[in-house]
Every structure is written in structure tokens, then in C-alpha cells.
C-alpha atoms as a PDB file:
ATOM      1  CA  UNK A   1     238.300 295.312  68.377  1.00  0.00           C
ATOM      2  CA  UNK A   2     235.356 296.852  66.828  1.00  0.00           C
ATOM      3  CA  UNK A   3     236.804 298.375  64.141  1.00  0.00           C
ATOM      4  CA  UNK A   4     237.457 295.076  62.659  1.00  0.00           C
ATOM      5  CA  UNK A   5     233.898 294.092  62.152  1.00  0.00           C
ATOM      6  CA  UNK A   6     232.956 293.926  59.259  1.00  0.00           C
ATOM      7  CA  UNK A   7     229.609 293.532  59.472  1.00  0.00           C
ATOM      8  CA  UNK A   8     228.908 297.551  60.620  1.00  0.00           C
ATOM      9  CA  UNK A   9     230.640 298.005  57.574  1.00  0.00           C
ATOM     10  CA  UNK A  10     228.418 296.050  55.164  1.00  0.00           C
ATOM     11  CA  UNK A  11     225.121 296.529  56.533  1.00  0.00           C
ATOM     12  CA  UNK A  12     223.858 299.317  55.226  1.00  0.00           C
ATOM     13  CA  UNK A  13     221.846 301.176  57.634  1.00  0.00           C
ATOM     14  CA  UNK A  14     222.882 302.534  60.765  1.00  0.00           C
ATOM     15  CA  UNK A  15     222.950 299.680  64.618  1.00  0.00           C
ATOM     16  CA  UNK A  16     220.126 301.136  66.862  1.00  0.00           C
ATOM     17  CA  UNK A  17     220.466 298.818  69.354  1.00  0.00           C
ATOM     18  CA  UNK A  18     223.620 296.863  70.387  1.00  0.00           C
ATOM     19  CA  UNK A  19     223.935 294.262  73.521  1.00  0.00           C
ATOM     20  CA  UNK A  20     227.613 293.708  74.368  1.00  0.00           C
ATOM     21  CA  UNK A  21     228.255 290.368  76.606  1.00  0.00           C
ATOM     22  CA  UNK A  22     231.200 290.622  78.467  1.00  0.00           C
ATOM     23  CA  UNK A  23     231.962 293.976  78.338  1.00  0.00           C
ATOM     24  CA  UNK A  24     235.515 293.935  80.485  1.00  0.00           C
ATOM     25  CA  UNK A  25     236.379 297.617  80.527  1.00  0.00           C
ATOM     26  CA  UNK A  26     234.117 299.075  77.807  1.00  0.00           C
ATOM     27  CA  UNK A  27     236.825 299.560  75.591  1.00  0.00           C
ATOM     28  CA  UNK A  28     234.577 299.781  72.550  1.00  0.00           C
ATOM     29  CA  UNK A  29     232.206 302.043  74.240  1.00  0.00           C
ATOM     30  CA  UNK A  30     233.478 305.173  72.221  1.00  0.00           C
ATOM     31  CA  UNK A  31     233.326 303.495  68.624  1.00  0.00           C
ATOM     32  CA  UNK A  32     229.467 302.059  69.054  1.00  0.00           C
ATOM     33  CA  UNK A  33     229.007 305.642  69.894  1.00  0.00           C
ATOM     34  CA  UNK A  34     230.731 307.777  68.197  1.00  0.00           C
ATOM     35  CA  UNK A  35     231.918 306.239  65.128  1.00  0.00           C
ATOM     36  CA  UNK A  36     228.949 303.994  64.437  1.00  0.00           C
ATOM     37  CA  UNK A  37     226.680 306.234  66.221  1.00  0.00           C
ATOM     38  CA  UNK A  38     224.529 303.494  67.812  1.00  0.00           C
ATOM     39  CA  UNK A  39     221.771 305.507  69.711  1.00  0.00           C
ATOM     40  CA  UNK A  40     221.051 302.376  72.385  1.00  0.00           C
ATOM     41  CA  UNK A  41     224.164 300.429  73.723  1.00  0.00           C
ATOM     42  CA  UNK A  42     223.479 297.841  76.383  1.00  0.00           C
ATOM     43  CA  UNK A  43     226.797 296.345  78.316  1.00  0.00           C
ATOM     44  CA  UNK A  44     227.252 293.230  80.715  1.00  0.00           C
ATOM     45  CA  UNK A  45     230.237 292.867  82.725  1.00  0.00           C
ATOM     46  CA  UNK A  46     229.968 290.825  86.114  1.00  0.00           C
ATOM     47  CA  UNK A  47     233.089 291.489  87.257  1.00  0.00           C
ATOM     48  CA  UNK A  48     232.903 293.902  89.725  1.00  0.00           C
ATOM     49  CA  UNK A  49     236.563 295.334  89.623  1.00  0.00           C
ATOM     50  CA  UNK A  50     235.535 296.906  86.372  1.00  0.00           C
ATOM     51  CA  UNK A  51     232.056 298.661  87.835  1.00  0.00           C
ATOM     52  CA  UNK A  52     233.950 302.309  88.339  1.00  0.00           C
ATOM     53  CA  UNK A  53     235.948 301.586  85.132  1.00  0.00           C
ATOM     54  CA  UNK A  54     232.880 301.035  83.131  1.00  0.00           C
ATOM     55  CA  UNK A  55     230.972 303.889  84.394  1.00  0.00           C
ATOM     56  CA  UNK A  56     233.123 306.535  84.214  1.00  0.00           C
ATOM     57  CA  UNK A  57     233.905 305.373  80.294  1.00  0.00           C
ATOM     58  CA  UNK A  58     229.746 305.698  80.069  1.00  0.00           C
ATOM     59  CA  UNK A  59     230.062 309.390  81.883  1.00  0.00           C
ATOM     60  CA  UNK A  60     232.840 310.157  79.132  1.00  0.00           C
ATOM     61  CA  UNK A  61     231.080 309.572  75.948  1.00  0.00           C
ATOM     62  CA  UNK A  62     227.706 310.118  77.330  1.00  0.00           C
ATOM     63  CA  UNK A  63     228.787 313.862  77.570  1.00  0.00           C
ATOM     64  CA  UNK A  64     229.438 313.308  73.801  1.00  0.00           C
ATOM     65  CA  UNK A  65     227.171 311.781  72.102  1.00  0.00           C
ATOM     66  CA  UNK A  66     223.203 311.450  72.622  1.00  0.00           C
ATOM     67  CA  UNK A  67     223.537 307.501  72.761  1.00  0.00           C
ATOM     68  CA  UNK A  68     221.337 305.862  75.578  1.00  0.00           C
ATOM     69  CA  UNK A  69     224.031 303.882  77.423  1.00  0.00           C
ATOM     70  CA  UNK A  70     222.849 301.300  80.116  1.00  0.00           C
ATOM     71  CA  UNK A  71     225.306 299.180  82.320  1.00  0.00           C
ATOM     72  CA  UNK A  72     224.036 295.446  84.025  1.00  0.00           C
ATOM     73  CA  UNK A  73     226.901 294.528  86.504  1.00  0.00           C
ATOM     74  CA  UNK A  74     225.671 291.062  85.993  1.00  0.00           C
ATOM     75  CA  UNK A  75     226.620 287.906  83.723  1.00  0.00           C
ATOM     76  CA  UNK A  76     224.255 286.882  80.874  1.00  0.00           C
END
């Protein structure tokens, strides 16, 4: 889980930009976002049983926070 990274933690300035690989359900969506308020937030998820998953979790916090949130249903 995100919350266990240490590295948002120690470095010091806010994430602008952050590419998540393999993004299964977008569980972390809401932390980039909202805790770490990381204002561009690309995810990649091929899997295309988690396409309405993942895009209503990017409706959700997009109505939240002012984060530009783009989806690639594709593998990296």
C-alpha cells in the first residue's frame, strides 16, 4: 500500500507527476490524490475486467480533488 512508502515521506517536496504500472483496481487512487496531493496521476491496467472499476474510482476522487487523472487500459 501507499502509505507504506517511504519515499513520499522523505522527499521533501510535493509528487507532480506519478505513473502507476499495473494499476489492478486503483486502490491507491485516493492517497496519490488526496493525501499526497499529486496534481498528475497516470494508471495502466490491461486487464479489462477492471476498466468500469477503475473509472468510476477516477469519477470519485476526481469530484474531489483537482488532480489530472488519466487511465491507459493497456500493459506497459
Amino acid at each position: 500500500m501507499v502509505e507504506e512508502i517511504l519515499h513520499f515521506k522523505n522527499l521533501g517536496h510535493p509528487v507532480n507527476t506519478l505513473i502507476h504500472v499495473g494499476a489492478h483496481e486503483a486502490e491507491e487512487l485516493e492517497v496519490y490524490a488526496c493525501k499526497y496531493k499529486v496534481k498528475n496521476i497516470l494508471l495502466m491496467e490491461p486487464n479489462p475486467d477492471k476498466y468500469s472499476v477503475i473509472n468510476s474510482k477516477i469519477q470519485k476522487v476526481s469530484a474531489k480533488t483537482d488532480s489530472n487523472i488519466v487511465f491507459y487500459p493497456i500493459a506497459a
